[in-house]
Protein backbone atom coordinates (compact mmCIF):
# COMPACT_ATOMS: atom_id res chain seq x y z
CA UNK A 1 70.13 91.37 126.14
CA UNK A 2 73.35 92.55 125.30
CA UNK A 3 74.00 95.45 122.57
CA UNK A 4 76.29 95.48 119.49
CA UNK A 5 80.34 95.75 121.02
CA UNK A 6 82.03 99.10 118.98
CA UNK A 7 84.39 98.62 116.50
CA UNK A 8 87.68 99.85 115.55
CA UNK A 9 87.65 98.88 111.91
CA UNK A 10 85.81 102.14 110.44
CA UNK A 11 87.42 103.06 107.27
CA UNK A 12 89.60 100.53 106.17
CA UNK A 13 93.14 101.50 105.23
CA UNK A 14 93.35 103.89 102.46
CA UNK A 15 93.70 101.43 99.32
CA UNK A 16 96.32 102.49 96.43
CA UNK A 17 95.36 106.04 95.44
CA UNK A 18 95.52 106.79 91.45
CA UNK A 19 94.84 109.84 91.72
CA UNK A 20 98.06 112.32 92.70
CA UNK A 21 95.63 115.11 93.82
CA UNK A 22 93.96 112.85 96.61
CA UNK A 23 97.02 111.38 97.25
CA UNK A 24 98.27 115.10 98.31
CA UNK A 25 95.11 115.51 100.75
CA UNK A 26 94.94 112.01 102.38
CA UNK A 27 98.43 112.73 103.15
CA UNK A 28 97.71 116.70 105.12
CA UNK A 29 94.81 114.53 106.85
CA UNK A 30 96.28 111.60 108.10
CA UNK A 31 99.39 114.14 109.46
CA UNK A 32 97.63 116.65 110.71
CA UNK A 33 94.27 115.25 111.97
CA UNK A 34 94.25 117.50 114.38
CA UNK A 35 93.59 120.62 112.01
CA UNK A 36 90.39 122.06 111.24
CA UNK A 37 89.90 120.27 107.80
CA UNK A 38 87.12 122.09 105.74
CA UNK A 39 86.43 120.69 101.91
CA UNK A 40 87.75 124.33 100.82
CA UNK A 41 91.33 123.28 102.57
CA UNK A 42 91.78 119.99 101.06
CA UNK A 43 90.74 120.93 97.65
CA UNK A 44 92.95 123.72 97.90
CA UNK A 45 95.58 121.24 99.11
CA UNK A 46 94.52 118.52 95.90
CA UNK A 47 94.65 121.94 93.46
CA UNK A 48 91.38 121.50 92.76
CA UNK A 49 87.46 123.54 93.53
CA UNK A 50 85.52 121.93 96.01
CA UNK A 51 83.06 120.54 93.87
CA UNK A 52 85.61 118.56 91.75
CA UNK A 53 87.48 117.59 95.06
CA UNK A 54 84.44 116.06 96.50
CA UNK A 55 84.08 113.96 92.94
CA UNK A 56 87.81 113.00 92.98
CA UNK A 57 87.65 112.06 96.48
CA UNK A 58 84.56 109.73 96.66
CA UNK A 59 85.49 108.19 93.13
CA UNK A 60 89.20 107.38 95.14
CA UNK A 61 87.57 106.27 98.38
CA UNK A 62 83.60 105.90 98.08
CA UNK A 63 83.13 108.16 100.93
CA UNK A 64 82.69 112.20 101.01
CA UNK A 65 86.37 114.03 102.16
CA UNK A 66 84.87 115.19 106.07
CA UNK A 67 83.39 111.56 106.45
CA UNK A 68 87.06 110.30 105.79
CA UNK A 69 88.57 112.54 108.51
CA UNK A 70 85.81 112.09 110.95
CA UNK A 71 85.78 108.01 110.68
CA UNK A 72 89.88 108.52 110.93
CA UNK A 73 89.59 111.01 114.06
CA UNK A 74 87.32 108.57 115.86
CA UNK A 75 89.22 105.22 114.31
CA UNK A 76 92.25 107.66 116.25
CA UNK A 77 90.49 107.86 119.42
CA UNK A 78 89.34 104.53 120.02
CA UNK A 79 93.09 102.79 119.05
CA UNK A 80 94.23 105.64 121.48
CA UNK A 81 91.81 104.88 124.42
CA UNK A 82 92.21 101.07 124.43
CA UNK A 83 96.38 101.53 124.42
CA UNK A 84 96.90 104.28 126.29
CA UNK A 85 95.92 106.67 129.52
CA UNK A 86 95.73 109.79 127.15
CA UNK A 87 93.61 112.34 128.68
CA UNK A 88 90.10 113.11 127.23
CA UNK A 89 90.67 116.54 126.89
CA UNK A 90 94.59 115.41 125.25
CA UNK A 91 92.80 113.38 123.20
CA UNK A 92 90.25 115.57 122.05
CA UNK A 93 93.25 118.21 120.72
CA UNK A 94 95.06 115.29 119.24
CA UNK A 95 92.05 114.50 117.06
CA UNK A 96 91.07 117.72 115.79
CA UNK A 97 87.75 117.45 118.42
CA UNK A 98 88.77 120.54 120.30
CA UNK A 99 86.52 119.92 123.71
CA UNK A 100 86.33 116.88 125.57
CA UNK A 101 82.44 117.24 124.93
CA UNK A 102 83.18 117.33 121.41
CA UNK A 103 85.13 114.31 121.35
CA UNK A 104 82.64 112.15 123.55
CA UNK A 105 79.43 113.23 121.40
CA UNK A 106 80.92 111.93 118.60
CA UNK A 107 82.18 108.99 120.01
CA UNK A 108 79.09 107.73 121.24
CA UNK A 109 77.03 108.79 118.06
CA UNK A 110 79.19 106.41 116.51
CA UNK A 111 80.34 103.51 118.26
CA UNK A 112 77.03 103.57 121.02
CA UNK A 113 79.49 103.90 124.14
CA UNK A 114 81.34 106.49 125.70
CA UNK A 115 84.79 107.04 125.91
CA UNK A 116 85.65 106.10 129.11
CA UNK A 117 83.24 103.05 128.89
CA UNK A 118 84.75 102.10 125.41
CA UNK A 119 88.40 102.18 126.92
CA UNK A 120 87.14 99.70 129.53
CA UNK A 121 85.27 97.28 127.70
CA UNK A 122 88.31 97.31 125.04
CA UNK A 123 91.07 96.90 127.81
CA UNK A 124 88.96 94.52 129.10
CA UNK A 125 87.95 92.31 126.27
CA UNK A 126 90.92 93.61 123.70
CA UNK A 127 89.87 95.61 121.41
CA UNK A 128 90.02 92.87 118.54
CA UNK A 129 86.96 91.33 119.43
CA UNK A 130 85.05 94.68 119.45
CA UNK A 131 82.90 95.46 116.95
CA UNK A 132 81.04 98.40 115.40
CA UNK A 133 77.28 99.38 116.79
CA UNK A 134 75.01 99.41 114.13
């Protein structure tokens, strides 16, 4: 029997954000994944506390601030694996992961293959047709 294939399409592409402080953190994120995001930083970043951050941030995208950046650090990864010969350990700095170990605990925790597996299943099969364990 043959398990669920991974799949790239995690978060889908920011839709229009209203809201100008959002707007201001997506932005830090999505250029600077590889920082060590806390909800502190981006709500600093937004000009707003944590608490209302968090609020602003789910009402925006319907998903908590550190989900956001981990779904775009892994939705990273996997594009990055299937494309290119980037080094784990490359790849784990690029994506904020740090370690190597880091970056393949995650991976599998949420796509149900490891790295090296995903990048040759994907190179394999494309990674179009892959789709996200369940």
């Amino acid at each position: 029997m043959s398990r669920p294939r991974p799949s790239l399409a995690l978060v889908a592409a920011p839709r229009t954000v209203h809201d100008a402080r959002v707007a201001r953190a997506l932005e830090a994120i999505t250029t600077r994944l590889d920082a060590k995001w806390t909800v502190r930083a981006l709500g600093r970043i937004a000009g707003a506390s944590r608490a209302a951050f968090v609020r602003l941030f789910e009402a925006e995208l319907g998903a908590p601030p550190m989900q956001f950046v981990r779904e775009q650090r892994l939705q990273r990864a996997a594009r990055r694996l299937s494309e290119s010969d980037v080094t784990l350990a490359s790849l784990a700095t690029e994506t904020g992961y740090g370690t190597e170990f880091a970056l393949s605990r995650a991976f599998k925790r949420h796509f149900g293959l490891a790295p090296t597996v995903f990048r040759k299943s994907a190179r394999s099969d494309g990674a179009a047709g892959i789709s996200r364990a369940a």
